[in-house]
Protein backbone atom coordinates (compact mmCIF):
# COMPACT_ATOMS: atom_id res chain seq x y z
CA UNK A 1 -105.36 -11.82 -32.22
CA UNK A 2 -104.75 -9.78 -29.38
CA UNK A 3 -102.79 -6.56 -30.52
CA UNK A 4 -101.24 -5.95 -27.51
CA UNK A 5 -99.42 -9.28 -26.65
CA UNK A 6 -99.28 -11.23 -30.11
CA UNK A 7 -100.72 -13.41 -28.93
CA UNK A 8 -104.67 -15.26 -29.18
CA UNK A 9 -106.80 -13.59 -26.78
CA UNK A 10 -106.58 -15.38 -23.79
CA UNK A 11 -103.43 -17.33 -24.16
CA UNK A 12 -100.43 -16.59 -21.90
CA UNK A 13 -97.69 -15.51 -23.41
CA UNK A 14 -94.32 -17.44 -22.91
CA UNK A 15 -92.61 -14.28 -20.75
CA UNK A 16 -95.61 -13.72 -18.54
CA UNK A 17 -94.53 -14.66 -15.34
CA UNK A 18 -95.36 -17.85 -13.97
CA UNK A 19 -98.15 -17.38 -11.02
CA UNK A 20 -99.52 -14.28 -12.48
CA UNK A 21 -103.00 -14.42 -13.51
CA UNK A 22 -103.52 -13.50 -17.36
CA UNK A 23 -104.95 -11.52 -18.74
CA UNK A 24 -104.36 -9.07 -15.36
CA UNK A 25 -106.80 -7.41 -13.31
CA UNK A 26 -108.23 -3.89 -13.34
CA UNK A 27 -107.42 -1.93 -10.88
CA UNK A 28 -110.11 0.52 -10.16
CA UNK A 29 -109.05 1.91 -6.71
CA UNK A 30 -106.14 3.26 -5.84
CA UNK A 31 -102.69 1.75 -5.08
CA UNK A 32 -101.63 0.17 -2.00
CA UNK A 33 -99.04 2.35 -1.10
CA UNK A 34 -101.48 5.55 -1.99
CA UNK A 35 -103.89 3.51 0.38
CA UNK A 36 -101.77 3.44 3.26
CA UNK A 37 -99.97 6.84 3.34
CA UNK A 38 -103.67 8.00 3.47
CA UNK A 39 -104.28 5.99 6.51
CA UNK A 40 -101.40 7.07 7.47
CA UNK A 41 -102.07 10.85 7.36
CA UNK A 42 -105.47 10.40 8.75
CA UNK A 43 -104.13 8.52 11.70
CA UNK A 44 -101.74 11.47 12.45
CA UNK A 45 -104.27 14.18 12.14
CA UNK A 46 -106.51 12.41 14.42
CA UNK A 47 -103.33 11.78 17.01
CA UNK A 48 -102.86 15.27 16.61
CA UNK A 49 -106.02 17.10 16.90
CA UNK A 50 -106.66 14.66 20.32
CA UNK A 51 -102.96 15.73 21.40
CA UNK A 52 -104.23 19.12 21.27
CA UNK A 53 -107.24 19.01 22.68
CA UNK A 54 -105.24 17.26 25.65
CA UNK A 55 -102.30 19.74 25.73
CA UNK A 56 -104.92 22.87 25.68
CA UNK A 57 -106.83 21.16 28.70
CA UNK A 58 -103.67 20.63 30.55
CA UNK A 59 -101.49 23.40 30.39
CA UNK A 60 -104.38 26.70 28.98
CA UNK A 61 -106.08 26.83 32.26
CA UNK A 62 -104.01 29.47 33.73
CA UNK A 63 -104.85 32.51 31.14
CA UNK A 64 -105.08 33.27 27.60
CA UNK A 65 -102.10 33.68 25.34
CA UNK A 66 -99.77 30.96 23.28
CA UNK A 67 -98.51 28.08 25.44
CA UNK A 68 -95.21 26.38 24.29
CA UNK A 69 -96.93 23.06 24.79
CA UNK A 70 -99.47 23.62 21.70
CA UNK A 71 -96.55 23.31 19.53
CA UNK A 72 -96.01 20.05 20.37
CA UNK A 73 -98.73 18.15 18.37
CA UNK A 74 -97.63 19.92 15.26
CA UNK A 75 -94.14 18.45 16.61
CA UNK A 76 -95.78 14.96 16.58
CA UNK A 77 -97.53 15.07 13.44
CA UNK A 78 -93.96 16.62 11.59
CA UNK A 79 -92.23 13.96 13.20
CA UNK A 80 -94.79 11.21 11.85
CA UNK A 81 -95.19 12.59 8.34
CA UNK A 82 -91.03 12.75 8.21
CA UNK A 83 -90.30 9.09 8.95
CA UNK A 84 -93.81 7.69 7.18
CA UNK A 85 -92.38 9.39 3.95
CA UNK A 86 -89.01 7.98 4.31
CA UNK A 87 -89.97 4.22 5.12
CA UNK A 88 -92.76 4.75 1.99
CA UNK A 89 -90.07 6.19 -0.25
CA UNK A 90 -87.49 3.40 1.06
CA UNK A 91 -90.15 0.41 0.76
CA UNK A 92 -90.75 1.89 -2.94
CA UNK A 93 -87.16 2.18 -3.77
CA UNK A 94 -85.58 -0.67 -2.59
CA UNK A 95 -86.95 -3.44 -5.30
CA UNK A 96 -85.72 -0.86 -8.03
CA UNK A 97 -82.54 -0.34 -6.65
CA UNK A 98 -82.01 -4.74 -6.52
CA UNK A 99 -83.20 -4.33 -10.57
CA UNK A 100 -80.73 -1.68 -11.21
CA UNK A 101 -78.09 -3.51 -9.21
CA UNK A 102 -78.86 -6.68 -10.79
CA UNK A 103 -79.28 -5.38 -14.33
CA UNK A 104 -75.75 -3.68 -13.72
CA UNK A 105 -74.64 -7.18 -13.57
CA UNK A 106 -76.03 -8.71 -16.43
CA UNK A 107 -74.65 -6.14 -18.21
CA UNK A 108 -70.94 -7.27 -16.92
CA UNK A 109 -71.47 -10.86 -18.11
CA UNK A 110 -72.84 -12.13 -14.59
CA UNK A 111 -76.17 -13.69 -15.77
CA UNK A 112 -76.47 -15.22 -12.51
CA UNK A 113 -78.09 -12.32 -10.94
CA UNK A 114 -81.32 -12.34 -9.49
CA UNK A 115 -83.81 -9.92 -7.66
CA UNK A 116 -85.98 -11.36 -4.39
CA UNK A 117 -89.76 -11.41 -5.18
CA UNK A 118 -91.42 -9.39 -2.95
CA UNK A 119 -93.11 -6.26 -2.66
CA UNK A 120 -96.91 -5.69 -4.31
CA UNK A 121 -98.39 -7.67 -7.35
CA UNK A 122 -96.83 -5.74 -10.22
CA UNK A 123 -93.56 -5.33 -8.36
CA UNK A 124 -93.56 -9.01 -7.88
CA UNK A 125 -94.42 -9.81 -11.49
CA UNK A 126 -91.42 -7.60 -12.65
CA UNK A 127 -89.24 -9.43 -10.27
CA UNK A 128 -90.33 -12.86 -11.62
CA UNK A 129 -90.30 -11.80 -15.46
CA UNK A 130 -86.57 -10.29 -14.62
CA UNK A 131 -85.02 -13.76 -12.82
CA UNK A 132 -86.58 -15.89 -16.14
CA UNK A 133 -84.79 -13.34 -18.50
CA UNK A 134 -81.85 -13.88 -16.09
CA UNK A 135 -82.07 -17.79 -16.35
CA UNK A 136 -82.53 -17.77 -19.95
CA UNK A 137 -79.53 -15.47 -20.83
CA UNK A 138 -77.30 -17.91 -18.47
CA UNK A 139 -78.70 -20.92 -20.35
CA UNK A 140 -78.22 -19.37 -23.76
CA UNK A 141 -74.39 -18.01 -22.48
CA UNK A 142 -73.89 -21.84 -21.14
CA UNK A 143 -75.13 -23.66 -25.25
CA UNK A 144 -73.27 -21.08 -26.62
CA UNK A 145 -69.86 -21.98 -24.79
CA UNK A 146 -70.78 -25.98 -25.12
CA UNK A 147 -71.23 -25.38 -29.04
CA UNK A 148 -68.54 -23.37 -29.47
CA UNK A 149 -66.26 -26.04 -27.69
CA UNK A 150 -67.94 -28.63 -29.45
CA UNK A 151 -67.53 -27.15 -32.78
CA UNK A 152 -64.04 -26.97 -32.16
CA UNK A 153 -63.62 -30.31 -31.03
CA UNK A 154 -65.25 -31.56 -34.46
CA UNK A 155 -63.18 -29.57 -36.73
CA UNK A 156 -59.58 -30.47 -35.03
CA UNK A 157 -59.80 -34.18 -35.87
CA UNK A 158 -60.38 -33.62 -39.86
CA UNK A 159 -57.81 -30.61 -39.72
CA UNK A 160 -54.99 -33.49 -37.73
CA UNK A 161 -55.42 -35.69 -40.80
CA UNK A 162 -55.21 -32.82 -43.37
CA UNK A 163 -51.91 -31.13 -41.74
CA UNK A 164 -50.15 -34.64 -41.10
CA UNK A 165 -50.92 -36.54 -44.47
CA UNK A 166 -50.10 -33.23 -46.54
CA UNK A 167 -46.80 -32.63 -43.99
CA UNK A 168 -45.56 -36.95 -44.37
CA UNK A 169 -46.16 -36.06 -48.10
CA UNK A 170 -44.20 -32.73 -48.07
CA UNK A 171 -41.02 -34.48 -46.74
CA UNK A 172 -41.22 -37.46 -48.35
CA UNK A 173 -42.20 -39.84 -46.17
CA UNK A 174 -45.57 -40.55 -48.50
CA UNK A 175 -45.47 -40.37 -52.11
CA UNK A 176 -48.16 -38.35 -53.35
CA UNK A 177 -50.34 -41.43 -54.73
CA UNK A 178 -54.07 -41.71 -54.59
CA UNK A 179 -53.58 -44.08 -51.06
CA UNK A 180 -52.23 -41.10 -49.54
CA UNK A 181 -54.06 -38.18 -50.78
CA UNK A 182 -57.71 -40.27 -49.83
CA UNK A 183 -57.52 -39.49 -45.98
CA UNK A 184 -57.07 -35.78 -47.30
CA UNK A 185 -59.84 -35.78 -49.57
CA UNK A 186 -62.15 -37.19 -46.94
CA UNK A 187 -61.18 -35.21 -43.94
CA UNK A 188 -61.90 -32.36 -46.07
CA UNK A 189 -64.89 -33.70 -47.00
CA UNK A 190 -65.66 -34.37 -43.43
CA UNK A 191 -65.24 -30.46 -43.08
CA UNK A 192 -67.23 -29.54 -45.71
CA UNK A 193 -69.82 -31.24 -44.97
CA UNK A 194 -69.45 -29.81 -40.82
CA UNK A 195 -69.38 -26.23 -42.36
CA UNK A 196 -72.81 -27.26 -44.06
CA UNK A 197 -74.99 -28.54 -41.16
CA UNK A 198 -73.44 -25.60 -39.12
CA UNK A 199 -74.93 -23.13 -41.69
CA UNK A 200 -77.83 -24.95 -41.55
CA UNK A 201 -78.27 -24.97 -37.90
CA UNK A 202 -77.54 -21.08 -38.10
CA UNK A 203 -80.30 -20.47 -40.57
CA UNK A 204 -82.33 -22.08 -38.70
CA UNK A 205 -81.31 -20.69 -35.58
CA UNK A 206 -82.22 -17.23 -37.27
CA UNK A 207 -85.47 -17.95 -38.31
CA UNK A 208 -83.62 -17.77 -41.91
CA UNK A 209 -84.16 -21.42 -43.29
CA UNK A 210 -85.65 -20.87 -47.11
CA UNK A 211 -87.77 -23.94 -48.28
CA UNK A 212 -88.65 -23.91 -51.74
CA UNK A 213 -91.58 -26.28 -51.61
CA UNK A 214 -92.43 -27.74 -54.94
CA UNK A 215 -94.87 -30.99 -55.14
CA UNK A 216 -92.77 -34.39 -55.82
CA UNK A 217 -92.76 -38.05 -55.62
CA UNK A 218 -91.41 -38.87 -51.90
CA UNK A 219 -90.77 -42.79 -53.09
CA UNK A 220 -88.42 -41.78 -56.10
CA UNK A 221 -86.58 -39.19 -54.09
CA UNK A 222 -86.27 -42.01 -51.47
CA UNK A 223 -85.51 -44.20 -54.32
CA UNK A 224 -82.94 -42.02 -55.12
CA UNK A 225 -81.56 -41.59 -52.22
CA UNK A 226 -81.08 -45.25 -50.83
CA UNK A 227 -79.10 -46.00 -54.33
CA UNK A 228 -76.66 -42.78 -53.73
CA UNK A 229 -75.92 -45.23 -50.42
CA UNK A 230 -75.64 -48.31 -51.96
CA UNK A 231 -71.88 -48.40 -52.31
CA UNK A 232 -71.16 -47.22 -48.64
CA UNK A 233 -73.84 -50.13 -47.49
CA UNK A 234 -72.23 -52.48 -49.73
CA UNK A 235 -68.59 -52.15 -48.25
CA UNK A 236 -70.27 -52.34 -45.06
CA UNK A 237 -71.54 -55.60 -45.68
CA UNK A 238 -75.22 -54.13 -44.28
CA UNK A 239 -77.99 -54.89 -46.59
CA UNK A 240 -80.04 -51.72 -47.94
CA UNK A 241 -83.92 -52.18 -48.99
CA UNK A 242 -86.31 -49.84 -50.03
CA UNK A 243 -90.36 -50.78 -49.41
CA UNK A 244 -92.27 -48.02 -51.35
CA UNK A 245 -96.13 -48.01 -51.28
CA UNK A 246 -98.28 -47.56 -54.13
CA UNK A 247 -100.37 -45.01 -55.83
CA UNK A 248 -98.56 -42.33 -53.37
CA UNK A 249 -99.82 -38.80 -53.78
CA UNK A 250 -97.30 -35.80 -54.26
CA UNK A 251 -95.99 -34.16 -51.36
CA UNK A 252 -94.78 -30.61 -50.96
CA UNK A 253 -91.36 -30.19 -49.67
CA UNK A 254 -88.11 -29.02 -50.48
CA UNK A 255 -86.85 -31.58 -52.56
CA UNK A 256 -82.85 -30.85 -51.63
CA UNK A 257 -83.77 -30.19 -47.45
CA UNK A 258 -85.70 -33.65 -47.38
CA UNK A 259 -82.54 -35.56 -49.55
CA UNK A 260 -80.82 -34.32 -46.91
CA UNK A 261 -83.03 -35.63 -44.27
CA UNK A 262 -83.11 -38.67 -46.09
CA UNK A 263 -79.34 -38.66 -46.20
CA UNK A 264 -78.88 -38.41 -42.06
CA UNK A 265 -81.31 -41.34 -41.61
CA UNK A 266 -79.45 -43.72 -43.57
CA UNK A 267 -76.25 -42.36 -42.62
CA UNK A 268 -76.97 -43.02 -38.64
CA UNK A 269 -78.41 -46.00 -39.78
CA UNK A 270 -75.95 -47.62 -42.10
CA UNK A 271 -73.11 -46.61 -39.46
CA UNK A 272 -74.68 -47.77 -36.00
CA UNK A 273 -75.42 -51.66 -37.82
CA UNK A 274 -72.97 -53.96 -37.63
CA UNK A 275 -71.68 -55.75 -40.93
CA UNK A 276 -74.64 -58.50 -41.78
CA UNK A 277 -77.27 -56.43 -40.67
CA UNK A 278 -79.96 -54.41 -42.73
CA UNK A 279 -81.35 -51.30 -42.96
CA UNK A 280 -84.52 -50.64 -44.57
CA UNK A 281 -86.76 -47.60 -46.03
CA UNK A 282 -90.57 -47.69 -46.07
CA UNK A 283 -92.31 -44.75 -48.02
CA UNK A 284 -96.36 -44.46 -47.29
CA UNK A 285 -99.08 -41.86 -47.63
CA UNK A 286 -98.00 -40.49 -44.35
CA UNK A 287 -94.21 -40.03 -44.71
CA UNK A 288 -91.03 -42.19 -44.31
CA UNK A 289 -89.73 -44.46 -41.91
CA UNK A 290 -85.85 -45.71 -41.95
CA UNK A 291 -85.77 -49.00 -39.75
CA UNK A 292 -82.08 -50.84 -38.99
CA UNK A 293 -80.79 -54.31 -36.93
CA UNK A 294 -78.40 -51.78 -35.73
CA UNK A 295 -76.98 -51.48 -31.87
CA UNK A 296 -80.11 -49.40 -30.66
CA UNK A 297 -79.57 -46.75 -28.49
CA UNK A 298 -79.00 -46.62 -24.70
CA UNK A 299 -82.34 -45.70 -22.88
CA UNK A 300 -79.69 -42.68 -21.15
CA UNK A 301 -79.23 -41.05 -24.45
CA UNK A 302 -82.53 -42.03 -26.47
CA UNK A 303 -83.98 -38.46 -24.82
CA UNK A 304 -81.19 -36.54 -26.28
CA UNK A 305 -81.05 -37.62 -29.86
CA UNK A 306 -81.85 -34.27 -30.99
CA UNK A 307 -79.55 -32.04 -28.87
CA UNK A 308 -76.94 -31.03 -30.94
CA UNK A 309 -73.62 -32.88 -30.74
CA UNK A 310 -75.34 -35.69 -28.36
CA UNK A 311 -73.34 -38.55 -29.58
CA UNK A 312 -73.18 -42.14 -28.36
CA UNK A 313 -69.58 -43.56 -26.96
CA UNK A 314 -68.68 -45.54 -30.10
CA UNK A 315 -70.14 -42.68 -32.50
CA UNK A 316 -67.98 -41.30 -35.58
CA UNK A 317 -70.24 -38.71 -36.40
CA UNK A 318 -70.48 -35.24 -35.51
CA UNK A 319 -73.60 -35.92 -34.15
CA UNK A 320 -75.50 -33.20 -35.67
CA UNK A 321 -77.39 -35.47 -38.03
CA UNK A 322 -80.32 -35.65 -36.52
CA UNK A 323 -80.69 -32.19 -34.74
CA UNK A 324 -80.65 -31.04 -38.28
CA UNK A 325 -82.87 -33.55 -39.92
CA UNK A 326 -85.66 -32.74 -37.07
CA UNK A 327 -85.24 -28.49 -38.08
CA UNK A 328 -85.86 -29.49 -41.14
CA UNK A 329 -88.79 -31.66 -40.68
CA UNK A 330 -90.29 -28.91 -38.16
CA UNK A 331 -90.04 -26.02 -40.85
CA UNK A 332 -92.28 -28.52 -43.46
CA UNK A 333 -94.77 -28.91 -40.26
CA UNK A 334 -93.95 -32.34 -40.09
CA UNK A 335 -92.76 -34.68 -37.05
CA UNK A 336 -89.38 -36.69 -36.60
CA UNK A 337 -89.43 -39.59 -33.95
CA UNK A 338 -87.33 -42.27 -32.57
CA UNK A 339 -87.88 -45.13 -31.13
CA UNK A 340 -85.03 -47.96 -30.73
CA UNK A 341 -86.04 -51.26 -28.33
CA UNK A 342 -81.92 -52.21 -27.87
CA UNK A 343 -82.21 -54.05 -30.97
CA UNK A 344 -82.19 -51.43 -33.70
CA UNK A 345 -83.97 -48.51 -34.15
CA UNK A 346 -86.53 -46.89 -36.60
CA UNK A 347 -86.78 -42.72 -37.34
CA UNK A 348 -90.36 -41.86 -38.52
CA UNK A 349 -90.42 -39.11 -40.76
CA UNK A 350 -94.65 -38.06 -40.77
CA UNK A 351 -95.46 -35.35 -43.20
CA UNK A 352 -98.86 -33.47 -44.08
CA UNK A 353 -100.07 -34.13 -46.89
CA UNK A 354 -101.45 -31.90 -49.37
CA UNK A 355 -104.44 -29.64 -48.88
């Protein structure tokens, strides 16, 4: 591993500016700028010492003794050293005052700031590594405003039926029977189970997500699983099937993260087929796959199935189902994938299997 970079020796890493040769290049001479001031200087001298030369031919024929016009190359070369300096010092200068600037407004919120990319190779490379940082602190500022709207969005609609059953039963207007109190059980439900898969995505999010991996049966927990559904399939009027290969060997996973995975896949599935439709489960060596006679999903929205909140128009979830269910496949190094042709769709859960 290379020390230096965490990185494999000879791999990019992700912030090395795009363009930029890597590993970079020794340098063994000297710097440009160091290269041209001392072109610089040695042009002068030589302007100078011909000056004089000149100026002593011209004007020291007439007798010994200082002539004003000697002091004129030294004039010259004053002159030239002055505004070579300056320009150097300003041509140095310049890209770090546009970082400073720029960096000033980051700081203020504005992560739209950006530097121009000029200047040498390693002034260049800053400017380049600054405008991604730049990008990807607006793009992180922009998903954190979208989630935070969306979030909010999710929990008003559970929170409406809470405050208005619970207020119609406060005045009267509903007696407090078990007809009434259901929409308030399963808006908070609804809630509960929102404030779950946002803890979830925070863990995750964090680098936080705990597994405990212990080896189990996938087909019984998917057994398992499909009959926890059965009443919700069954007053759906969608018929649930399970398809579980033989002889399967024990997989290590989390046994409550991939119930939940499980869960998601039926859910979606169960609640995007229409009533006389199926959905089925098929458990082999190489993982699960949950397969429906559903809707399908529109080719505009089938590359977005794992953003979170992407939701289709007729959706009722929250529509962080599957962004969830793909975290948790990624943190047991396995692979989630959809595919739906318009005429239902199948998730393919692939795990590894054990060393």
């Amino acid at each position: 591993m290379n020390q230096r970079w965490g990185q494999p020796p000879g791999r990019r890493p992700p912030w090395w500016p795009e363009g930029e040769p890597f590993p970079p290049r020794r340098r063994y001479g000297p710097p440009q700028f160091v290269r041209w001031v001392g072109c610089f200087f040695v042009t002068a001298l030589l302007v100078a010492l011909f000056s004089g030369v000149l100026a002593g031919a011209i004007f020291g024929r007439g007798g010994g003794g200082f002539h004003p016009f000697f002091a004129l190359p030294i004039v010259f070369v004053i002159v030239l050293v002055i505004i070579g300096v300056s320009g150097g010092l300003r041509r140095m200068t310049r890209p770090m005052n546009n970082l400073i600037e720029a960096a000033r407004r980051i700081e203020s919120g504005d992560y739209s700031a950006q530097v121009p990319e000029w200047g040498s190779s390693d002034i260049r490379s800053v400017a380049r590594a600054f405008n991604s940082m730049s990008a990807r602190l607006k793009t992180i500022d922009e998903q954190r405003r979208n989630f935070m709207a969306d979030v909010t969005h999710e929990l008003r609609t559970p929170l409406s039926v809470i405050r208005g059953q619970a207020e119609a039963i406060a005045d009267g207007v509903y007696p407090a029977d078990e007809a009434h109190l259901a929409p308030i059980l399963d808006a908070t439900q609804t809630l509960d189970r929102l404030v779950e898969d946002l803890k979830t995505l925070v863990d995750t999010d964090a680098g936080n997500l705990v597994l405990h991996k212990e080896p189990i049966d996938l087909g019984a927990l998917v057994r398992d699983t499909v009959e926890s559904f059965g009443p919700q399939a069954e007053s759906a009027g969608i018929s649930l099937t399970t398809q579980i290969a033989q002889n399967l060997p024990p997989m290590d996973v989390d046994p409550s993260r991939m119930r939940q995975v499980i869960g998601n896949l039926l859910s979606n599935a169960i609640r995007h087929t229409p009533s006389g439709g199926s959905v089925k489960a098929t458990v082999d060596s190489s993982g699960l796959s949950v397969t429906d006679t559903g809707e399908g999903i529109p080719p505009d929205l089938i590359s977005h199935v794992f953003e979170r909140f992407a939701k289709g128009r007729n959706s009722t979830g929250s529509g962080l189902g599957l962004a969830i269910a793909r975290d948790i496949a990624i943190a047991h190094s396995g692979e989630l994938s959809i595919a739906s042709d318009g005429r239902g769709t199948t998730a393919r859960l692939i795990l590894p299997t054990r060393a």
